[in-house]
C-alpha atoms as a PDB file:
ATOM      1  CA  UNK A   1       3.335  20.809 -42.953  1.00  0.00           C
ATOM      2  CA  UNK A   2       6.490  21.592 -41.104  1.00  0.00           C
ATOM      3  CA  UNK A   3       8.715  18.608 -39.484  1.00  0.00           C
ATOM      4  CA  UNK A   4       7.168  18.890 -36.215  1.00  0.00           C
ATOM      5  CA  UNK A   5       3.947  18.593 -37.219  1.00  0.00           C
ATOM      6  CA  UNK A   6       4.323  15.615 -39.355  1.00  0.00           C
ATOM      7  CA  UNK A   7       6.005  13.373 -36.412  1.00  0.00           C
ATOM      8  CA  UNK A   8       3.656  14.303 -33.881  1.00  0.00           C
ATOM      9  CA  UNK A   9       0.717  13.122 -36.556  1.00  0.00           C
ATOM     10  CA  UNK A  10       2.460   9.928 -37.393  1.00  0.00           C
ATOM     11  CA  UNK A  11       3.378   8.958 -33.902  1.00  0.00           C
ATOM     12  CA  UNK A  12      -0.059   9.388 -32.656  1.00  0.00           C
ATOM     13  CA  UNK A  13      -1.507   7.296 -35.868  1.00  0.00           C
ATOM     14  CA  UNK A  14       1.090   4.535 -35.576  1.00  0.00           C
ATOM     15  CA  UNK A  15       0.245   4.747 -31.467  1.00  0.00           C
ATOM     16  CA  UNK A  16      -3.508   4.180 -32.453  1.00  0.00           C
ATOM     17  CA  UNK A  17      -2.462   1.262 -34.808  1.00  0.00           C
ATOM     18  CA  UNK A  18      -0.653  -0.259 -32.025  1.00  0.00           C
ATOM     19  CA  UNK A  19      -3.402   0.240 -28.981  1.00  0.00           C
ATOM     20  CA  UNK A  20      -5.554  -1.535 -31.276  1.00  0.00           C
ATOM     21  CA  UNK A  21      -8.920  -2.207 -28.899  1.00  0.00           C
ATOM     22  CA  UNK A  22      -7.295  -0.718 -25.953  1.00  0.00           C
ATOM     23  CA  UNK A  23      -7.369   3.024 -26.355  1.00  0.00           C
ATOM     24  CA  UNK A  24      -7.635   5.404 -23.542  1.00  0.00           C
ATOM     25  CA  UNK A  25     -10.785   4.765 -21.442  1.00  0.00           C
ATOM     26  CA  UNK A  26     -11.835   1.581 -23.627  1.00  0.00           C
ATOM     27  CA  UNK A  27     -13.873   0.067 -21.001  1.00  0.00           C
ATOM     28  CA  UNK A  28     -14.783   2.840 -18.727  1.00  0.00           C
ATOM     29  CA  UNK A  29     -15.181   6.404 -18.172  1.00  0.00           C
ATOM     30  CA  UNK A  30     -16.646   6.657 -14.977  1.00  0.00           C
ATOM     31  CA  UNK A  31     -14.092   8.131 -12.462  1.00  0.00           C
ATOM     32  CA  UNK A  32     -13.204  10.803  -9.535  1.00  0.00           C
ATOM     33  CA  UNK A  33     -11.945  14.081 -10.438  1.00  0.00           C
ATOM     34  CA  UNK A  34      -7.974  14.212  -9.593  1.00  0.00           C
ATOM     35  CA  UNK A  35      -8.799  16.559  -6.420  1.00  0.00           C
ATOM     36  CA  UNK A  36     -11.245  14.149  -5.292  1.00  0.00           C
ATOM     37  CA  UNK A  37      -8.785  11.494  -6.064  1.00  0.00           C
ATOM     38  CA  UNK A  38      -5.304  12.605  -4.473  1.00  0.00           C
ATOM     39  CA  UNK A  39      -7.618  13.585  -1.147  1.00  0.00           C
ATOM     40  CA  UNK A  40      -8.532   9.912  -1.051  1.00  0.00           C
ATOM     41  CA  UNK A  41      -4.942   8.311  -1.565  1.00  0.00           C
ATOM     42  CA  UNK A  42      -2.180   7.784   1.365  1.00  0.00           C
ATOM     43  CA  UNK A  43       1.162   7.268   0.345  1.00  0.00           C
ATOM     44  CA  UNK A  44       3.262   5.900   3.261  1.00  0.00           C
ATOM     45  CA  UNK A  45       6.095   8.660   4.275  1.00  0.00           C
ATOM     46  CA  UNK A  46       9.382   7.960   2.901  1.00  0.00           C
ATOM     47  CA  UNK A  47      13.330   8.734   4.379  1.00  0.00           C
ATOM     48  CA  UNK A  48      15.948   9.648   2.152  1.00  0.00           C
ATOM     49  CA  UNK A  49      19.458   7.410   2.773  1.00  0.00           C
ATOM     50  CA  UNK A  50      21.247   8.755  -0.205  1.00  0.00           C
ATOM     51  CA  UNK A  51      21.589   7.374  -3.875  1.00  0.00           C
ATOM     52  CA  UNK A  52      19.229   4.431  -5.075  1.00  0.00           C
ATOM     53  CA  UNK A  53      15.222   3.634  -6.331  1.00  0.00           C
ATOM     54  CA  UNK A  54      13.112   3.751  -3.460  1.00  0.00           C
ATOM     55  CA  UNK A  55       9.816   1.379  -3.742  1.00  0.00           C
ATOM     56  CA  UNK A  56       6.878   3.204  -1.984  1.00  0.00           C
ATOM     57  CA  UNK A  57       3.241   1.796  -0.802  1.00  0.00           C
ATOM     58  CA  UNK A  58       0.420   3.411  -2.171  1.00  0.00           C
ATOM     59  CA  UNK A  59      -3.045   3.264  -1.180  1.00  0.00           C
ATOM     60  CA  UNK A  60      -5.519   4.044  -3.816  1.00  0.00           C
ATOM     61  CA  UNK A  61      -9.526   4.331  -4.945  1.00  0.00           C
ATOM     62  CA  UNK A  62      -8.220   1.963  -7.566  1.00  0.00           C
ATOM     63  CA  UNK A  63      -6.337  -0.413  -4.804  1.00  0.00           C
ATOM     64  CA  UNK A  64      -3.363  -0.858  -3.823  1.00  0.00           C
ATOM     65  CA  UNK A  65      -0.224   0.678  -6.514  1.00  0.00           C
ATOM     66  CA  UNK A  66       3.267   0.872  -7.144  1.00  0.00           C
ATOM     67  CA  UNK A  67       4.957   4.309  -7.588  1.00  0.00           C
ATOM     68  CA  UNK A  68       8.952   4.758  -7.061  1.00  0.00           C
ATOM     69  CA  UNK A  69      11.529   7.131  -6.429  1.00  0.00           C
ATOM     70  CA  UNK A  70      14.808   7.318  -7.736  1.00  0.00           C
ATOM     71  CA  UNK A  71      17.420   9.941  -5.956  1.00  0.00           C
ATOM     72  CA  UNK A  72      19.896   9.832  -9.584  1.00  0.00           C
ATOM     73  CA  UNK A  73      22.108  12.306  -7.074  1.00  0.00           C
ATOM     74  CA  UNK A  74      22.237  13.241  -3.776  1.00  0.00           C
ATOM     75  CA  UNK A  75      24.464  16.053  -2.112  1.00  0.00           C
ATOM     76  CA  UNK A  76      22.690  16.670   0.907  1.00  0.00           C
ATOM     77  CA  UNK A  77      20.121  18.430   2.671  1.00  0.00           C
ATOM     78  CA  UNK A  78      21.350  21.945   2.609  1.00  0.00           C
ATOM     79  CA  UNK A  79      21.897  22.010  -1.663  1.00  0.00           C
ATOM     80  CA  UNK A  80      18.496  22.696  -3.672  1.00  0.00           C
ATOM     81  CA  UNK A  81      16.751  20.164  -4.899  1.00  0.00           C
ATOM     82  CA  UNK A  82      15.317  19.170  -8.543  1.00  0.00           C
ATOM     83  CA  UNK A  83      12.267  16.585  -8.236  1.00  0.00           C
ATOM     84  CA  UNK A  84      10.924  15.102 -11.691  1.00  0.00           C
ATOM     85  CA  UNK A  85       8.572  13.216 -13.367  1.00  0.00           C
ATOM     86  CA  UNK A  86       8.590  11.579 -16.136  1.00  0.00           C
ATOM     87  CA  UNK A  87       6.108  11.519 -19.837  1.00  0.00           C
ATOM     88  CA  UNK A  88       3.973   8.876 -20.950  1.00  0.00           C
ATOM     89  CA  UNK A  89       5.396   5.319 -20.909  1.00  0.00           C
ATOM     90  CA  UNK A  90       8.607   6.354 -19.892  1.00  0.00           C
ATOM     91  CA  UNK A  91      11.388   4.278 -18.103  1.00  0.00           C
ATOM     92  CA  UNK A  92      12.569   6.620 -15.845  1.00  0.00           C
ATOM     93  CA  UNK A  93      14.995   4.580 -14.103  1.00  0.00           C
ATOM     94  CA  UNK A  94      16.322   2.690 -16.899  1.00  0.00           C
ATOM     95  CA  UNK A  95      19.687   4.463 -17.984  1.00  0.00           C
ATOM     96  CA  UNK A  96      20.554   2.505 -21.191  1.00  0.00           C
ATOM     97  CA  UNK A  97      21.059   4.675 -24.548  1.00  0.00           C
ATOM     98  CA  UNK A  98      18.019   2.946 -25.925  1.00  0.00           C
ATOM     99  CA  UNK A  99      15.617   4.089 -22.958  1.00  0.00           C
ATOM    100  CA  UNK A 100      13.119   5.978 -23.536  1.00  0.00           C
ATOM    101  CA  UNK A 101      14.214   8.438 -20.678  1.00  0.00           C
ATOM    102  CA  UNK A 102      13.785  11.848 -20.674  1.00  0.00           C
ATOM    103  CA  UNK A 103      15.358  12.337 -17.147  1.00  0.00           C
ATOM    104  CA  UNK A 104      18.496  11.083 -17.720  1.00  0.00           C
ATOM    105  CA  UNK A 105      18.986  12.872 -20.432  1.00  0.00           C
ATOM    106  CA  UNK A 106      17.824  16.153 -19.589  1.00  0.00           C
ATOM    107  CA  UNK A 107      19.330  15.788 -16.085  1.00  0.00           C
ATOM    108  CA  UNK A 108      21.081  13.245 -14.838  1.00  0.00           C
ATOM    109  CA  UNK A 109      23.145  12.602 -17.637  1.00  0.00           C
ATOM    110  CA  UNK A 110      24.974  16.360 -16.951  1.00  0.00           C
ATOM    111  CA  UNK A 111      24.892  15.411 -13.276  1.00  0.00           C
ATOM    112  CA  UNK A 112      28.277  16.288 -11.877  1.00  0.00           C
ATOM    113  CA  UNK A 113      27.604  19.789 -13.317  1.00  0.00           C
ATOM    114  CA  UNK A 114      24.578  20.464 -10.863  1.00  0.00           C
ATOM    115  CA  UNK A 115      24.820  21.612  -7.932  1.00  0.00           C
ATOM    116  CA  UNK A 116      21.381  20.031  -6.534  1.00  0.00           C
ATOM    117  CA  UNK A 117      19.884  16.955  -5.462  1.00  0.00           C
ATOM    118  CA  UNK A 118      18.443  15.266  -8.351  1.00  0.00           C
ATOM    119  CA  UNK A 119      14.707  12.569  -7.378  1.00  0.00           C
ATOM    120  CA  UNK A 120      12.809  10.902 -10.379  1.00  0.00           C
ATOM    121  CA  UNK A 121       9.308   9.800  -9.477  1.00  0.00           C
ATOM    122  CA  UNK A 122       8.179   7.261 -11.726  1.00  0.00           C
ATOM    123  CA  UNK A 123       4.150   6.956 -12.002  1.00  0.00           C
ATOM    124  CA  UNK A 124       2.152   3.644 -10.934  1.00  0.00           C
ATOM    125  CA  UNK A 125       1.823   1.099 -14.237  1.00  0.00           C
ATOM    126  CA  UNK A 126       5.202   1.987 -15.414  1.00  0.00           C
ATOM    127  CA  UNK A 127       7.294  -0.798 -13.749  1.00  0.00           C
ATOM    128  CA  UNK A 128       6.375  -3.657 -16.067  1.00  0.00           C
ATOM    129  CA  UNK A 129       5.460  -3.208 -19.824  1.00  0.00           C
ATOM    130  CA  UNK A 130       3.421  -1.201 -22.242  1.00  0.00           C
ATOM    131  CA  UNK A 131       0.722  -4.019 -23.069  1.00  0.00           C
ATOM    132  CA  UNK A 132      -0.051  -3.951 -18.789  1.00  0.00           C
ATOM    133  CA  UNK A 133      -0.085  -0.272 -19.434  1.00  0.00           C
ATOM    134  CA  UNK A 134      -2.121  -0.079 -22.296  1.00  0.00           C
ATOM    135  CA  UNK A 135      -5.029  -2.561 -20.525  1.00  0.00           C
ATOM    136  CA  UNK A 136      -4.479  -0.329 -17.484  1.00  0.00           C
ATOM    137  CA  UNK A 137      -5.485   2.884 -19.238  1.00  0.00           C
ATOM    138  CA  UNK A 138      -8.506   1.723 -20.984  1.00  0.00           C
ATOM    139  CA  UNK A 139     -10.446   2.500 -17.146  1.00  0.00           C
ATOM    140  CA  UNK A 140     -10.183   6.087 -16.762  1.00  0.00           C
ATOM    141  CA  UNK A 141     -10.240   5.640 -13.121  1.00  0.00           C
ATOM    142  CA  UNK A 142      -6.934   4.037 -13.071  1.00  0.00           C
ATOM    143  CA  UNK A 143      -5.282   6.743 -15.396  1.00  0.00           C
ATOM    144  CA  UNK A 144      -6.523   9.496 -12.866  1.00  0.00           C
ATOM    145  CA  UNK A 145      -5.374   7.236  -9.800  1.00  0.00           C
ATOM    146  CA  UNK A 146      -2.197   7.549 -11.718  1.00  0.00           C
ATOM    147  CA  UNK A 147      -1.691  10.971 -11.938  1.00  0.00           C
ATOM    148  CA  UNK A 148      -2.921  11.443  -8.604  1.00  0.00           C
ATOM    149  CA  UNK A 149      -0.783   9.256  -7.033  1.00  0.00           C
ATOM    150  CA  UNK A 150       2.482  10.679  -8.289  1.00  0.00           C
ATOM    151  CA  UNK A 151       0.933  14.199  -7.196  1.00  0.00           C
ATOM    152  CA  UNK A 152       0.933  12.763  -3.293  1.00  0.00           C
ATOM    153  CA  UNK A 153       4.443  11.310  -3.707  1.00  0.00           C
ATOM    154  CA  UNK A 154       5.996  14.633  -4.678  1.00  0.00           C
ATOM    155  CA  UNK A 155       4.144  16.182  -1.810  1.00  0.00           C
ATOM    156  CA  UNK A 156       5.490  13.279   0.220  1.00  0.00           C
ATOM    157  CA  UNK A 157       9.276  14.313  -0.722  1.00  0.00           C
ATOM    158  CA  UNK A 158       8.289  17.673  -0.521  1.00  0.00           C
ATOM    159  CA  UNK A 159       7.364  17.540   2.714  1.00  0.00           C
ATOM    160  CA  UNK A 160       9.749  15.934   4.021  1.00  0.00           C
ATOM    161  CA  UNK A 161      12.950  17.990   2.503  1.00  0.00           C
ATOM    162  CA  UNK A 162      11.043  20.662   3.975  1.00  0.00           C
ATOM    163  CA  UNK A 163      11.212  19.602   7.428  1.00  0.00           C
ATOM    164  CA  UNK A 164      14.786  18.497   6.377  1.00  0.00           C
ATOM    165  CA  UNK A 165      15.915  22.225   5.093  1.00  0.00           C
ATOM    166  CA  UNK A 166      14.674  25.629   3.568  1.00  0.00           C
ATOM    167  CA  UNK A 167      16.688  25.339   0.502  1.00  0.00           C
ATOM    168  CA  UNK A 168      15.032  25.386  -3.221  1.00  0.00           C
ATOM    169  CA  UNK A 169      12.676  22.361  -4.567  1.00  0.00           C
ATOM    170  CA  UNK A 170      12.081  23.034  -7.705  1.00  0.00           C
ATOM    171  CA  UNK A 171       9.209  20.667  -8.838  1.00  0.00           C
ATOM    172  CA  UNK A 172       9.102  19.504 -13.057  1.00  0.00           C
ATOM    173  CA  UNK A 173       8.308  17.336 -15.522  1.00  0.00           C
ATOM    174  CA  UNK A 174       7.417  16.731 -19.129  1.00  0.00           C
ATOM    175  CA  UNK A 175       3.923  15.918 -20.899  1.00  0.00           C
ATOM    176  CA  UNK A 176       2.461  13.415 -18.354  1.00  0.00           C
ATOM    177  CA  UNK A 177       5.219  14.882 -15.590  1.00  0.00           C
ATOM    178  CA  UNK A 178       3.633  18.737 -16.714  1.00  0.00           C
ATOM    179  CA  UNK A 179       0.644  17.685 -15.513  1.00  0.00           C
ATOM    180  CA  UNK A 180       1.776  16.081 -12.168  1.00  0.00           C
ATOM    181  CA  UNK A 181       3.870  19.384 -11.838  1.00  0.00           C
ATOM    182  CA  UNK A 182       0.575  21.553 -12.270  1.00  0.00           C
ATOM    183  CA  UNK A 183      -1.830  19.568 -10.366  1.00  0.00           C
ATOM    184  CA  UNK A 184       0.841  19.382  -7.834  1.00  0.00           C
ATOM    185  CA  UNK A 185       1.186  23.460  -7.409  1.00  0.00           C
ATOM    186  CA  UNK A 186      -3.138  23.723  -7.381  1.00  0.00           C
ATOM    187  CA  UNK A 187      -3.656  20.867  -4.462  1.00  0.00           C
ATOM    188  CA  UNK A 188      -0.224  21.704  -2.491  1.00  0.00           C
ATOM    189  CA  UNK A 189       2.005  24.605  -4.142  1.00  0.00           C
ATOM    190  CA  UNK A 190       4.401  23.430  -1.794  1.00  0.00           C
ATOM    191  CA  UNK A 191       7.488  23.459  -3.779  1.00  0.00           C
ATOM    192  CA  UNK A 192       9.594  26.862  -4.370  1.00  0.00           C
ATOM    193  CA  UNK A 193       8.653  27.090  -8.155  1.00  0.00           C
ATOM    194  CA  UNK A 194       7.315  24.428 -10.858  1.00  0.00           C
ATOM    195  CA  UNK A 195       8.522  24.110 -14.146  1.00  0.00           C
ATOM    196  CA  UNK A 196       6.184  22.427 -15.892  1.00  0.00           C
ATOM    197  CA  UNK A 197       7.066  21.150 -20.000  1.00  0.00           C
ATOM    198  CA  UNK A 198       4.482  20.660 -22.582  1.00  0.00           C
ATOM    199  CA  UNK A 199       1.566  20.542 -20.471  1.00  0.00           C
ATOM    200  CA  UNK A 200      -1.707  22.342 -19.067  1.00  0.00           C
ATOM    201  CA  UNK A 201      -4.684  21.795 -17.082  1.00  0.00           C
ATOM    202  CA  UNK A 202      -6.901  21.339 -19.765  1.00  0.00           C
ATOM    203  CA  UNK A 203      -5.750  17.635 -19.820  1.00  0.00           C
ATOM    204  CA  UNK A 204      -9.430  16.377 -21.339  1.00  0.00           C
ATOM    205  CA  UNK A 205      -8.756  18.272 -24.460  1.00  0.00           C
ATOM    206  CA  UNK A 206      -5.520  16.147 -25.119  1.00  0.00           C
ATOM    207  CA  UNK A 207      -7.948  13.514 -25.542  1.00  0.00           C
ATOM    208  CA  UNK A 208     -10.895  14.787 -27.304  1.00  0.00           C
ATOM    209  CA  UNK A 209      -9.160  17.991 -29.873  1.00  0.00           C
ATOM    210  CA  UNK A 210      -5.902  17.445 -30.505  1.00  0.00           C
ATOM    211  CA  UNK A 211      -4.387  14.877 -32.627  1.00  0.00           C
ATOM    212  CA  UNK A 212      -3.940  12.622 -29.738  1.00  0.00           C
ATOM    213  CA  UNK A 213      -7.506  11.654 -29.654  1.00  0.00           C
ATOM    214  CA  UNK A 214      -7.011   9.478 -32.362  1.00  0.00           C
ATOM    215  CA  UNK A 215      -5.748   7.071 -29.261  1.00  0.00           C
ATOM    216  CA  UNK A 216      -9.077   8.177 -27.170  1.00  0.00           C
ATOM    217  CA  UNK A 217     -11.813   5.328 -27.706  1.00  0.00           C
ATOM    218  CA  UNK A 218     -14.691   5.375 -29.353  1.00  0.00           C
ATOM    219  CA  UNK A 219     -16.439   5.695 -25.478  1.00  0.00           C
ATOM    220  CA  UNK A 220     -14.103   8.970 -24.423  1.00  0.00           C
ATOM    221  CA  UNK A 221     -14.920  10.581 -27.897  1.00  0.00           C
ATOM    222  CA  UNK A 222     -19.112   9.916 -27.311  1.00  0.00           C
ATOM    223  CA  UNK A 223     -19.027  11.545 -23.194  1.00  0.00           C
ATOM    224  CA  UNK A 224     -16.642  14.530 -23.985  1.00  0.00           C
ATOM    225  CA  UNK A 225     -18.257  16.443 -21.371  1.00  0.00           C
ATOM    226  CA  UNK A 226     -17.231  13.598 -18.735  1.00  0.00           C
ATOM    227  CA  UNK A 227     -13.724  13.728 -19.821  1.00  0.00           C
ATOM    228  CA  UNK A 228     -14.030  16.954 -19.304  1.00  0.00           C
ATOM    229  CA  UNK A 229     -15.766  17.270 -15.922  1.00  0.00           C
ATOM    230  CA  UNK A 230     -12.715  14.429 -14.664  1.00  0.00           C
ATOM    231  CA  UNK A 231      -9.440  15.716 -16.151  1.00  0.00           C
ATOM    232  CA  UNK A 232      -9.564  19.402 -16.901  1.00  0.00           C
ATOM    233  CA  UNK A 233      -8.787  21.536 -14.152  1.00  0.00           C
ATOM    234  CA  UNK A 234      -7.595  24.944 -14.840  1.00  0.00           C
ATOM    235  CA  UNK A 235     -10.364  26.328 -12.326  1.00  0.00           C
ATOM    236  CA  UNK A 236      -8.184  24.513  -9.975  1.00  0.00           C
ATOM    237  CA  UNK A 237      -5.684  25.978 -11.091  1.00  0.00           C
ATOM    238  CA  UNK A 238      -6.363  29.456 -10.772  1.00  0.00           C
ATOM    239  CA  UNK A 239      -6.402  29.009  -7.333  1.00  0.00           C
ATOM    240  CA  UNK A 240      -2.660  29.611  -6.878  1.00  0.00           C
ATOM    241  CA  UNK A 241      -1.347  33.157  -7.489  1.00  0.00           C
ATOM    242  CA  UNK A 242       1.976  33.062  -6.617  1.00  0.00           C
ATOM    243  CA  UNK A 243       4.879  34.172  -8.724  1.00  0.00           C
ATOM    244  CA  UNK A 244       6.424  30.386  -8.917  1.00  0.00           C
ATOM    245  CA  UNK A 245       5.393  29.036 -12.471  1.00  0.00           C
ATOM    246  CA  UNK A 246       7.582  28.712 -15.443  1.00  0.00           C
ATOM    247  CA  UNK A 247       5.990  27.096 -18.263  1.00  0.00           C
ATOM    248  CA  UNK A 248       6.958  25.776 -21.425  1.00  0.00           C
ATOM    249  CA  UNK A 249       5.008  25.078 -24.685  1.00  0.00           C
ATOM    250  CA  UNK A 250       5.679  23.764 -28.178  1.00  0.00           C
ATOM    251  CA  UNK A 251       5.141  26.179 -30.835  1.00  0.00           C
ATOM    252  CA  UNK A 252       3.772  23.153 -32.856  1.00  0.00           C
ATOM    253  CA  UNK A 253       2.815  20.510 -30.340  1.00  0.00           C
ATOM    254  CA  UNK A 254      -0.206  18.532 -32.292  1.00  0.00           C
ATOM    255  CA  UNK A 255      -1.124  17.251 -28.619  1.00  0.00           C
ATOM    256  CA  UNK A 256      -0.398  19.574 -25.720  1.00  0.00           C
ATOM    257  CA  UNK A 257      -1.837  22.398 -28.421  1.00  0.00           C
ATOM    258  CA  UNK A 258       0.111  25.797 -27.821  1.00  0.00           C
ATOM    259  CA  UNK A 259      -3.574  27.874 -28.427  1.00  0.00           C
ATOM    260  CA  UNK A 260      -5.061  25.888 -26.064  1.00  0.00           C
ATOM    261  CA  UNK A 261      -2.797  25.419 -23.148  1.00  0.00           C
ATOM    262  CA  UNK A 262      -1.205  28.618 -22.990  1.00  0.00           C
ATOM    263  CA  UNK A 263      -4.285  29.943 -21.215  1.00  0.00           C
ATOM    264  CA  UNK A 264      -3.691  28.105 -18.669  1.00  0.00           C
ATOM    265  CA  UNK A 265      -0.659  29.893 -18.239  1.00  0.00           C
ATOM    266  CA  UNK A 266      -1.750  33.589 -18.675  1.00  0.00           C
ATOM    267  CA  UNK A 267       0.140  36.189 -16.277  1.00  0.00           C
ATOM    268  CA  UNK A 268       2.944  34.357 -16.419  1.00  0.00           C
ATOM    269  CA  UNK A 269       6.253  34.139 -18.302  1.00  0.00           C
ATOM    270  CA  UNK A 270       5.427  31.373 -20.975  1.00  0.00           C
ATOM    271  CA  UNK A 271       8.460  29.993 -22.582  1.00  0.00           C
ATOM    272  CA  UNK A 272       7.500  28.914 -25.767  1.00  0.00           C
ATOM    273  CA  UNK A 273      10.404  26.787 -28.523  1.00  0.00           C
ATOM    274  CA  UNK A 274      10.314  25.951 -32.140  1.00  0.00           C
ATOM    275  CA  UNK A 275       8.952  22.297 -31.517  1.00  0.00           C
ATOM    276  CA  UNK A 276       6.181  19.593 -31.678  1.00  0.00           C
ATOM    277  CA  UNK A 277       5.791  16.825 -28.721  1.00  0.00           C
ATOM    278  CA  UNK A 278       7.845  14.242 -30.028  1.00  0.00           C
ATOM    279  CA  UNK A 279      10.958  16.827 -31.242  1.00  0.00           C
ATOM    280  CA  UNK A 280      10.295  18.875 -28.000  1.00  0.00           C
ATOM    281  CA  UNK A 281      10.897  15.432 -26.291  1.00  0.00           C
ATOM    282  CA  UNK A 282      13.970  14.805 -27.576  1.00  0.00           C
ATOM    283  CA  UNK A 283      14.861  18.238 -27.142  1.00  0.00           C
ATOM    284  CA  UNK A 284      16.902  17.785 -24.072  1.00  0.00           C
ATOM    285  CA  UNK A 285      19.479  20.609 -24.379  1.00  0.00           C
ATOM    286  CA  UNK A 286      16.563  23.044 -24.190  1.00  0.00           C
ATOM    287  CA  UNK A 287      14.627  21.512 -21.852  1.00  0.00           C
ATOM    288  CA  UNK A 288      17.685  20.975 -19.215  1.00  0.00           C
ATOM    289  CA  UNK A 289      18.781  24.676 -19.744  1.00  0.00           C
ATOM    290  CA  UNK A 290      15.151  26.180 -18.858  1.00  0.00           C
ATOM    291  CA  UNK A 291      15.167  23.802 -15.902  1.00  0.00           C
ATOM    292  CA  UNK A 292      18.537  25.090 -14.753  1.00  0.00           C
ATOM    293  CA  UNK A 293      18.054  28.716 -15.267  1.00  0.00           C
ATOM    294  CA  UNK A 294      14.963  28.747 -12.752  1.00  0.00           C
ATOM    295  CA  UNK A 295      17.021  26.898 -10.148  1.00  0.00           C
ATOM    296  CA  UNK A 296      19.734  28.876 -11.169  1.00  0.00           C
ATOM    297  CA  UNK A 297      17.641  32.564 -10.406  1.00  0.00           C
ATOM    298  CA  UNK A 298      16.353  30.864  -6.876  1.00  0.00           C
ATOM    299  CA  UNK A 299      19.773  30.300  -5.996  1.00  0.00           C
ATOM    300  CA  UNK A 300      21.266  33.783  -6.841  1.00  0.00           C
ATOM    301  CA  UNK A 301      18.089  35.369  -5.019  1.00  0.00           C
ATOM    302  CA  UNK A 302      18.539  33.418  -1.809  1.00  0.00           C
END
């Protein structure tokens, strides 16, 4: 068992130790799928005043929630523009060395060396604390509403650089930002390319094959065929056949699985890098440079 391996094992048994009785989808698995979901959530339209967090309003199947912008660096409407989302139980915002941030330090900590507008969504549930997250994502409803919800913000910004400017959007995001960035190009594909990292659309394996399930509850493990029916959605996905994805995988990712995902992904040019989740995480170098080189191709092709 190779380095990789062995951390994403032991972070997903010492994650189960810690969830304790509130594992994913604890106390209920009933739910909309996501494209049932994002049709049924209105996030109020948002104006960009340069550098700052912007608070939006949200309204939701699951009420009322809380996502947020950040623009980390803004050089105006006529420069491209990088929009990303964040993994699990990330901090987005926070820029301390002892974050858990995987924007700043794929992105904004280079900053001054790109030459594009740089927006951090940050999901609903991930303004407060883990324990408030962990009792939020024992209703699967509320993890979907999640997603979703993030999904309509980045068509939000989207939208409205698009009315602002023609230039590049390059929509991204790691793990729980991968999916965003996927179901984001099957609702909308409204963004010049997506770059999604160590994701797929067959989210409701995540929780029932790989490794990860060992945070699933004992409820999401006995109705794999509703996880399923809710949170996989690579018909979706097949949808959309334009040339504007740029994956990338984990050779030995024990929860975004490189067999499985990488169908998702077939026709297209599937980056794949000698890691697991939890090294690929930290692997910011890498990550940054495949996000650059796709901005960097739109921007020598326009």
């Amino acid at each position: 068992m190779n380095k990789h391996i062995f951390i994403d094992r032991l972070t997903a048994f010492i994650g189960a130790l810690v969830a304790g009785k509130k594992k994913f989808f604890a106390k209920s698995v009933d739910s909309l799928n996501f494209e049932e979901c994002i049709a049924a959530i209105k996030v109020e339209n948002t104006s960009i005043e340069g550098e700052g967090v912007y608070n939006v309003k949200a309204q939701s199947p699951v009420g009322e929630l809380d996502p947020a912008f950040l623009i980390a660096q803004w050089r105006g409407y006529e420069n491209p523009t990088i929009i990303y989302h964040h993994g699990n139980n990330e901090r987005p915002f926070d820029f301390r060395k002892s974050a858990k941030n995987t924007f700043y330090n794929t992105l904004a900590r280079q900053k001054d060396s790109i030459e594009a507008n740089l927006i951090a969504v940050r999901a609903p549930f991930h303004n407060i604390g883990l324990t408030y997250y962990q009792e939020k994502m024992t209703d699967l409803k509320n993890f979907v509403a999640m997603i979703a919800t993030s999904v309509r913000l980045n068509e939000v910004l989207c939208q409205h650089l698009k009315n602002k400017s023609n230039t590049t959007v390059i929509t991204s995001g790691i793990s729980l930002g991968g999916w965003v960035t996927n179901l984001h190009r099957a609702i909308y594909n409204s963004s010049t390319a997506y770059v999604p990292l160590m994701a797929g659309t067959f989210l409701g394996e995540l929780f029932l094959n790989s490794k990860y399930r060992k945070m699933s509850s004992e409820l999401a493990l006995n109705n794999p065929e509703q996880i399923r029916s809710v949170l996989n959605f690579d018909e979706l996905f097949k949808t959309q056949n334009t040339n504007n994805l740029f994956p990338l995988l984990g050779k030995y990712d024990q929860f975004i699985e490189h067999n499985v995902q990488k169908e998702s992904y077939e026709g297209y040019p599937l980056k794949t890098v000698e890691c697991g989740h939890v090294t690929g995480a930290v692997s910011t170098k890498i990550l940054g440079e495949h996000i650059l080189e796709i901005l960097n191709s739109y921007n020598t092709n326009s």
